[in-house]
Protein backbone atom coordinates (compact mmCIF):
# COMPACT_ATOMS: atom_id res chain seq x y z
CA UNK A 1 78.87 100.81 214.54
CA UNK A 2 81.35 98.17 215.14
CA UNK A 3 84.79 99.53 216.98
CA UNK A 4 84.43 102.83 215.68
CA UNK A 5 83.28 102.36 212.33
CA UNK A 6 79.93 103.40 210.78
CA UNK A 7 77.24 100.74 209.56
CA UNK A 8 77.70 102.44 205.98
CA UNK A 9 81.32 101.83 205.64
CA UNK A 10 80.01 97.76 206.25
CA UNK A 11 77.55 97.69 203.85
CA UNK A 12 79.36 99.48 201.27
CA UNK A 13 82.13 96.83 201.93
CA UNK A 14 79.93 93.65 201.43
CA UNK A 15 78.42 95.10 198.61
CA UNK A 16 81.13 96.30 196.72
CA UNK A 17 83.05 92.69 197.32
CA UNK A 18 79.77 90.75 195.83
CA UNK A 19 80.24 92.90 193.23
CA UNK A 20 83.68 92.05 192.68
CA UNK A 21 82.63 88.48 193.31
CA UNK A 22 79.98 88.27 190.33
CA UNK A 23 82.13 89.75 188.12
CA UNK A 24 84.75 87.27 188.75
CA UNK A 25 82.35 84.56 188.71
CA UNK A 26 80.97 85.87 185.18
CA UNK A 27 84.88 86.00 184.24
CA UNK A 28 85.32 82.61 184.60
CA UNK A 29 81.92 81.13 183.24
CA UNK A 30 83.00 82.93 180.00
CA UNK A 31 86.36 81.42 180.29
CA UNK A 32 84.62 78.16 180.71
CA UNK A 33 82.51 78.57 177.74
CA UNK A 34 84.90 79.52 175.57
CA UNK A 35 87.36 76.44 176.34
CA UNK A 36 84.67 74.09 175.92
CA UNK A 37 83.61 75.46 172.62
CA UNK A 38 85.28 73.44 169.43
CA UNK A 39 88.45 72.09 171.64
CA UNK A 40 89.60 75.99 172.08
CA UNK A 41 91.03 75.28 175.68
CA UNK A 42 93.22 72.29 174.39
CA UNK A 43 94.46 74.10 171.23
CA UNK A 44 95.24 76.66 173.78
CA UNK A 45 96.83 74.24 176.40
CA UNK A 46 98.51 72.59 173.65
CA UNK A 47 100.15 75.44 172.05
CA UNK A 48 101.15 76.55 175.72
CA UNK A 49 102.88 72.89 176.81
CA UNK A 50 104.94 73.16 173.32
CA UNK A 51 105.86 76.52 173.83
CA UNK A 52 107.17 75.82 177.75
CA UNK A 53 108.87 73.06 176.36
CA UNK A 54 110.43 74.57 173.39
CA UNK A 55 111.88 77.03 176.69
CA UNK A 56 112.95 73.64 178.37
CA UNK A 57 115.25 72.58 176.05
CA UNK A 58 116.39 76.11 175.12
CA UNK A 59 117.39 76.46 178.69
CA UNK A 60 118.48 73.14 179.28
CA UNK A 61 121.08 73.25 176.06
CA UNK A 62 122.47 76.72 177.60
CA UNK A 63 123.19 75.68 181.02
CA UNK A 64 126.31 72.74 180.70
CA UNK A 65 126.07 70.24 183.66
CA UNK A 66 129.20 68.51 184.98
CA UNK A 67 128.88 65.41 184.35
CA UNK A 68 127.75 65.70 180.49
């Protein structure tokens, strides 16, 4: 026991946070895989940086600045 608490509660901590761990590490080698596959990731990231600045100028055209 540490400070009150049982052993169990300890290893049922550790073990549930590797499992969160794996999972999140399995998350992200799919994520890798995928992006690397036949340029998918930089279609993606391209279609992302057009659509973020399609909202730029959108934005920018609404707002009037004072010296324009």
């Amino acid at each position: 026991m540490r400070q009150g608490i049982p052993t169990s509660y300890w290893l049922f901590r550790w073990a549930w946070s590797a499992l969160h761990a794996a999972i999140l590490v399995a998350l992200l080698a799919a994520f890798l895989i995928w992006a690397l596959t036949d340029q998918q990731g930089a279609k993606a990231l391209s279609g992302w940086f057009n659509w973020i600045e399609q909202l730029r100028r959108l934005l920018s055209s609404l707002i009037p600045y004072p010296w324009s």
